[in-house]
N, C-alpha and C. Protein backbone atom coordinates (compact mmCIF):
# COMPACT_ATOMS: atom_id res chain seq x y z
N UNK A 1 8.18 -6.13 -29.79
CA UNK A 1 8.01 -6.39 -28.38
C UNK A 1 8.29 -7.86 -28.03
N UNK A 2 8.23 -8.90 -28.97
CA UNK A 2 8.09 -9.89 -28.82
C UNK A 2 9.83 -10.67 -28.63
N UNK A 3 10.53 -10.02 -29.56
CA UNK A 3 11.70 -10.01 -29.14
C UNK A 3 12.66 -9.49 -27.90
N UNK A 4 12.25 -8.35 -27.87
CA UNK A 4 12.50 -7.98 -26.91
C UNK A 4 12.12 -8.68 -25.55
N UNK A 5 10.85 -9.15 -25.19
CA UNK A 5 10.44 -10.02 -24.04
C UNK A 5 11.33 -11.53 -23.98
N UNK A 6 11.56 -11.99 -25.49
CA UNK A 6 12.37 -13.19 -25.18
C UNK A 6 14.00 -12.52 -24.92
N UNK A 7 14.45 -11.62 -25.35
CA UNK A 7 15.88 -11.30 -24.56
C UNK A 7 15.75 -11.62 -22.97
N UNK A 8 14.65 -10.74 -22.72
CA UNK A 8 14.38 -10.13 -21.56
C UNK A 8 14.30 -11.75 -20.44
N UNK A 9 13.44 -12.47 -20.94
CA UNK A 9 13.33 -13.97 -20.45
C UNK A 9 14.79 -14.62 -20.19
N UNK A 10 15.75 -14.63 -21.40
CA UNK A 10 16.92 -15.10 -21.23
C UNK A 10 17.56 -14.21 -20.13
N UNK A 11 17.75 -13.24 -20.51
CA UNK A 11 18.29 -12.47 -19.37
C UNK A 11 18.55 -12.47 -18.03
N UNK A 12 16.79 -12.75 -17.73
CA UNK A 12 16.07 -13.10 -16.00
C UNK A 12 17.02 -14.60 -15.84
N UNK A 13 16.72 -15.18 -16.97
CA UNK A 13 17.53 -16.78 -15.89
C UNK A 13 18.55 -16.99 -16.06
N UNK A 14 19.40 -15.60 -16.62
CA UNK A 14 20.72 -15.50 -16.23
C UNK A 14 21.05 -15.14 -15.36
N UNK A 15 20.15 -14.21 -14.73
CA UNK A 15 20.45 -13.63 -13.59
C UNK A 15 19.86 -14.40 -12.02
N UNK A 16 18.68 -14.71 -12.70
CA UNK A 16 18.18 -15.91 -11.27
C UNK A 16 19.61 -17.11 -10.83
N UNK A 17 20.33 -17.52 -12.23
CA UNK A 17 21.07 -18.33 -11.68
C UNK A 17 22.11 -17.73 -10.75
N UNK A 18 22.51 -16.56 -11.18
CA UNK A 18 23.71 -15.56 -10.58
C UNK A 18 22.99 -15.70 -9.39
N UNK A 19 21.79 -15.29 -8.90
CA UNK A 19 21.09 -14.96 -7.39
C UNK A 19 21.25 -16.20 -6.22
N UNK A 20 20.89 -17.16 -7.61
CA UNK A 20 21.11 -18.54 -6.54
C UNK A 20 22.32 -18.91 -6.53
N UNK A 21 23.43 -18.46 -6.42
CA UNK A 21 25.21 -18.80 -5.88
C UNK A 21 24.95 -17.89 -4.77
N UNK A 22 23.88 -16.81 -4.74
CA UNK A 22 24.01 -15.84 -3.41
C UNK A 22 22.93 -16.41 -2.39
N UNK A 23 21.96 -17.28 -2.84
CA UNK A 23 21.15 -18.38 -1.66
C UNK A 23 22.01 -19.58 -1.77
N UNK A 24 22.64 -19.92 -1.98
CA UNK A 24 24.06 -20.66 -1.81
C UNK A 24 24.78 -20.53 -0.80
N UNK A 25 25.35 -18.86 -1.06
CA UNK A 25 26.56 -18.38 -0.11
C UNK A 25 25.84 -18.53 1.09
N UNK A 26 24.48 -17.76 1.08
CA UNK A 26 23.70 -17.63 2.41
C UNK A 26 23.92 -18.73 2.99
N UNK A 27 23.18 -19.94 2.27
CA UNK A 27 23.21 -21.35 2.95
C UNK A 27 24.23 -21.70 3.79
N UNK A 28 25.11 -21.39 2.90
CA UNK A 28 26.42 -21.66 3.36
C UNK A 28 27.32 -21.29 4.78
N UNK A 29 27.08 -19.69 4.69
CA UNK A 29 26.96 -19.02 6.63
C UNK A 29 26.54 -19.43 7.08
N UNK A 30 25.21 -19.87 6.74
CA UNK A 30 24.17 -20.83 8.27
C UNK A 30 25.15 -21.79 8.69
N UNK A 31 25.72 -22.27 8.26
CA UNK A 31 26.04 -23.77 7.92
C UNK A 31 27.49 -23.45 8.87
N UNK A 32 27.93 -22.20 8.20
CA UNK A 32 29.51 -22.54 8.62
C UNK A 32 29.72 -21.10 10.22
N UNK A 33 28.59 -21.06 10.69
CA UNK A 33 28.52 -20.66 11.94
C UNK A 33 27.94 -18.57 12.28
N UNK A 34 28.56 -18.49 13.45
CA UNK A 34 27.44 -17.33 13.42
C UNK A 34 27.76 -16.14 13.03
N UNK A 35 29.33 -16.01 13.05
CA UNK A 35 29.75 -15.06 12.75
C UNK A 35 29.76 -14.93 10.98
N UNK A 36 30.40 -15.70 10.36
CA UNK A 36 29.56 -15.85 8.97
C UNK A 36 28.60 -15.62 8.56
N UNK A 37 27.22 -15.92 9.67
CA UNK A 37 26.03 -15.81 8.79
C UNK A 37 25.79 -14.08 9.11
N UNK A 38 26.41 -13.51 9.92
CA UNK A 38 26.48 -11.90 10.64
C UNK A 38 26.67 -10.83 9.13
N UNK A 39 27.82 -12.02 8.36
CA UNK A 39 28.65 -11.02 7.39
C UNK A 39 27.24 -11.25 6.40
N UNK A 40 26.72 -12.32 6.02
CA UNK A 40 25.58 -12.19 4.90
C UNK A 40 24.87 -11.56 5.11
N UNK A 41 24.26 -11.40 6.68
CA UNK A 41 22.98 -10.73 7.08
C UNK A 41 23.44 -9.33 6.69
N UNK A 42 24.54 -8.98 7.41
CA UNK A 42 24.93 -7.64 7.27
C UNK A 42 24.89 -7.20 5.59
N UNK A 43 25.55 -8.06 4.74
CA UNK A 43 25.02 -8.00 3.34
C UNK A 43 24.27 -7.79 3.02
N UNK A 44 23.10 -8.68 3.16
CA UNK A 44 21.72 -8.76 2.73
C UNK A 44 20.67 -7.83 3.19
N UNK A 45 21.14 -7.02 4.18
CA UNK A 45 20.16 -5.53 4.62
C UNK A 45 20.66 -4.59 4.31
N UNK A 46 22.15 -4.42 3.65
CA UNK A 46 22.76 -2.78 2.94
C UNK A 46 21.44 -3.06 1.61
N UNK A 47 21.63 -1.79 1.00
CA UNK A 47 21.24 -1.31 0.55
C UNK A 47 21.61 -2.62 -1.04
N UNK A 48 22.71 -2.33 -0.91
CA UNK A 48 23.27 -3.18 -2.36
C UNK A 48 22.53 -4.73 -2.58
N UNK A 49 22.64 -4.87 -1.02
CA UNK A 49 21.94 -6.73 -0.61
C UNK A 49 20.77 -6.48 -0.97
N UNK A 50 19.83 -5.80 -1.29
CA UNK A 50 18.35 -5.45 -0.66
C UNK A 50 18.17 -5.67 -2.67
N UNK A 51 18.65 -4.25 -3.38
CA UNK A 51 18.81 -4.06 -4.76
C UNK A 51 18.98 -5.47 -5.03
N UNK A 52 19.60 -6.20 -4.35
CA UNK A 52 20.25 -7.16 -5.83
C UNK A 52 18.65 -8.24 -5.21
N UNK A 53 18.79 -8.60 -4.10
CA UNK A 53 17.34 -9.26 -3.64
C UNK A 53 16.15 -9.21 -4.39
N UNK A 54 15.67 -7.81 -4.62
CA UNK A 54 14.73 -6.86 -5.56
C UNK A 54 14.89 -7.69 -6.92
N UNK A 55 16.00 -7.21 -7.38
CA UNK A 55 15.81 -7.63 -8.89
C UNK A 55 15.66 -9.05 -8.67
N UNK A 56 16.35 -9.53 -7.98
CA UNK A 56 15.74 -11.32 -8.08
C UNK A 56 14.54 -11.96 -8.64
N UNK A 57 13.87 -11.11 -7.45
CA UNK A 57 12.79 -11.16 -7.45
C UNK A 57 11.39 -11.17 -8.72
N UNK A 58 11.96 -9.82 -8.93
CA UNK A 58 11.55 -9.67 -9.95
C UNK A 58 11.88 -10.01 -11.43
N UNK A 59 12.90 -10.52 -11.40
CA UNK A 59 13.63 -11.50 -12.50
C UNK A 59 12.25 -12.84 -12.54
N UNK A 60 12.62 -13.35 -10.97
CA UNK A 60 11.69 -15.16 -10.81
C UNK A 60 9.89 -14.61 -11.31
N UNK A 61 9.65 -13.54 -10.86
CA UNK A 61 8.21 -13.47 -11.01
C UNK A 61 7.94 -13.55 -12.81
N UNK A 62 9.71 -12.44 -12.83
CA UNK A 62 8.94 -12.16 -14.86
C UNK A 62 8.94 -13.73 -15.74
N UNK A 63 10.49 -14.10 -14.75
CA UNK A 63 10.41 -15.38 -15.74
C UNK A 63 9.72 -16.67 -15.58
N UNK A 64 8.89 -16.33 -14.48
CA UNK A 64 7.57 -17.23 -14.12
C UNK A 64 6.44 -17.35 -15.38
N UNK A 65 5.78 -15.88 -15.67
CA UNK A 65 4.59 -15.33 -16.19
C UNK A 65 5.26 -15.06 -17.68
N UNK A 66 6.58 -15.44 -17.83
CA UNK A 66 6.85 -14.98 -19.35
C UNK A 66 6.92 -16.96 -20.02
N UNK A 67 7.60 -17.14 -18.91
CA UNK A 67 6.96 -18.99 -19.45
C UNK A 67 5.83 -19.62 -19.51
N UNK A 68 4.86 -18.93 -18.59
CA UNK A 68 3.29 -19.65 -18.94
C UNK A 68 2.64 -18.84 -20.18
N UNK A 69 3.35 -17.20 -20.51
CA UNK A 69 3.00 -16.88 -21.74
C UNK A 69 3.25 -17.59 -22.57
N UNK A 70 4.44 -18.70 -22.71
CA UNK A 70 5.07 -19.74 -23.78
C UNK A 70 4.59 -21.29 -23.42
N UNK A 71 4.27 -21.66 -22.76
CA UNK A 71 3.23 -22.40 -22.41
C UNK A 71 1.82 -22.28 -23.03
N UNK A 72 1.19 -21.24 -23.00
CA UNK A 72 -0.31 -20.50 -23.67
C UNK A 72 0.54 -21.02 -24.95
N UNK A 73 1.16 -19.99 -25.74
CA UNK A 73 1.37 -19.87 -26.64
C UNK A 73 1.65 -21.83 -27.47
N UNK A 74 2.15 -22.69 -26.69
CA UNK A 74 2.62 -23.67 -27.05
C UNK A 74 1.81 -24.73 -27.45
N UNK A 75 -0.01 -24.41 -26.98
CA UNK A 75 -0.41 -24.84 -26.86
C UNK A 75 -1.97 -24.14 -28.21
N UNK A 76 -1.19 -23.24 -28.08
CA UNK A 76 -2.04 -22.67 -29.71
C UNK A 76 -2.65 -21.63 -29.71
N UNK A 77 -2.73 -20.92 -28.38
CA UNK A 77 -3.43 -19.50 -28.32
C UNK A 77 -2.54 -18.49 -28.26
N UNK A 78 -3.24 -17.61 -28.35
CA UNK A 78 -2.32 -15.83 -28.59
C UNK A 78 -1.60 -15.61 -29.70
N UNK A 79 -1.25 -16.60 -30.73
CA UNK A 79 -0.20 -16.50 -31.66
C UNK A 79 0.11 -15.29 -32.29
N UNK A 80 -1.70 -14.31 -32.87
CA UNK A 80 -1.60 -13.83 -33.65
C UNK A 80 -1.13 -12.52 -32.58
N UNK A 81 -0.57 -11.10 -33.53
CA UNK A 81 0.27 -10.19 -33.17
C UNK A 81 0.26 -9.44 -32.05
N UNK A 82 -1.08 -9.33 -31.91
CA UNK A 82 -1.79 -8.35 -31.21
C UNK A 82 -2.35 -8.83 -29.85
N UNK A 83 -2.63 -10.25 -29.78
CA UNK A 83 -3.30 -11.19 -28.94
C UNK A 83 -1.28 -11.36 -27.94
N UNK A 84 -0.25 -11.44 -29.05
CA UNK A 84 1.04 -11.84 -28.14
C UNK A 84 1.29 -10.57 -27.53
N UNK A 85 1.19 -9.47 -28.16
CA UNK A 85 1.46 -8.21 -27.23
C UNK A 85 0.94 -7.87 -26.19
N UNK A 86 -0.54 -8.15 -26.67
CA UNK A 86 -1.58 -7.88 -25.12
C UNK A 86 -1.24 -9.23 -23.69
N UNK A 87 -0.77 -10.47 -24.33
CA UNK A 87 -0.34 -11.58 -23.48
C UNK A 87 1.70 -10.81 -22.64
N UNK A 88 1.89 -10.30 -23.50
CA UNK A 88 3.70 -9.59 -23.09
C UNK A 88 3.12 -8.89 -22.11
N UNK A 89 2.06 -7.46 -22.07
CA UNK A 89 2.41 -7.25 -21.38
C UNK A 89 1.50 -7.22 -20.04
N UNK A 90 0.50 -8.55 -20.08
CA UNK A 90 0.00 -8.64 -19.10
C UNK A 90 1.13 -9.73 -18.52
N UNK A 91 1.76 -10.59 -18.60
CA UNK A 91 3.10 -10.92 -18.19
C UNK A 91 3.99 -9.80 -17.39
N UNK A 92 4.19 -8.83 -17.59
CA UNK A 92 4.91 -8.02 -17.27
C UNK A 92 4.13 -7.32 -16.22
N UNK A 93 2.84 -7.02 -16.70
CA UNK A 93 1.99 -6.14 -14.98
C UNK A 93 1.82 -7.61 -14.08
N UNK A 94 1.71 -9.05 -14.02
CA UNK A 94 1.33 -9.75 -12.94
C UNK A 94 3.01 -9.85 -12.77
N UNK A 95 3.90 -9.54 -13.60
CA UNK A 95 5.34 -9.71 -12.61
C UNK A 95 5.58 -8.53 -12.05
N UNK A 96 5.51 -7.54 -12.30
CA UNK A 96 5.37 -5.97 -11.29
C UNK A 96 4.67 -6.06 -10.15
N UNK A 97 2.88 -6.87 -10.09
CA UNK A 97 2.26 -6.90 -8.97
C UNK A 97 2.66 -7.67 -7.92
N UNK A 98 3.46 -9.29 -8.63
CA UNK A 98 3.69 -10.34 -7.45
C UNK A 98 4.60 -9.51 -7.14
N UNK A 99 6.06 -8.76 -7.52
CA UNK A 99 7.34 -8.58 -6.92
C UNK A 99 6.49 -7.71 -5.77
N UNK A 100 6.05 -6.33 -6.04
CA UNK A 100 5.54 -5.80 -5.20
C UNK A 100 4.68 -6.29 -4.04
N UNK A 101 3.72 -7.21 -4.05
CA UNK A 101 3.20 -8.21 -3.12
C UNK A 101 4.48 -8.88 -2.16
N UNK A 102 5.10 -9.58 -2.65
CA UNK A 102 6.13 -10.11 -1.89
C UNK A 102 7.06 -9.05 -1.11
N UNK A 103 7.32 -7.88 -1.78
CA UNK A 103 8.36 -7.15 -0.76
C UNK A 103 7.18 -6.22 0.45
N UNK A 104 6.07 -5.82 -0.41
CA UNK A 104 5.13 -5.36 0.52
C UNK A 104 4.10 -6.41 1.53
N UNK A 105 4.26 -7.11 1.48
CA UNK A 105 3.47 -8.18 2.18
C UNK A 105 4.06 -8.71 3.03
């Protein structure tokens, strides 16, 4: 599991970076007038805009709560097997609850 969560970590801030060229582009319509920012908006409420938003999201929350698990850990607790699994996947339910908080809230 433990491997698997650090793929999973790399993964997220591969993909957070991919997200932020798309709060970029956004920026960028504001910027470069109204009909531009029409085509992002219109983006960003299909269905595809919404999905990719979602996973963002939930990318920043996991790879929030999977770095203060490495933080804990850095600092000398959880090491042993059972203590890192139970720390994985309470990482993983407070990144399920914030994503959900944020799109439901």
């Amino acid at each position: 599991m433990t491997s698997v969560l650090s793929i999973l970590h790399r993964a997220s801030g591969l993909i957070l970076a991919a997200g932020t060229l798309l709060v970029v582009w956004w920026f960028w319509t504001i910027m470069s007038g109204a009909g531009s920012y029409a085509v992002a908006h219109g983006f960003f409420n299909g269905l595809f805009g919404r999905l990719l938003l979602f996973v963002w999201s939930l990318c920043m929350f996991y790879h929030l709560c999977n770095g203060v698990r490495h933080l804990v850990w850095d600092m000398g607790y959880a090491l042993e097997i059972k203590q890192a699994y139970m720390a994985g996947w309470i990482a993983i339910g407070i990144a399920v609850v914030l994503t959900a908080a944020a799109w439901l809230l």
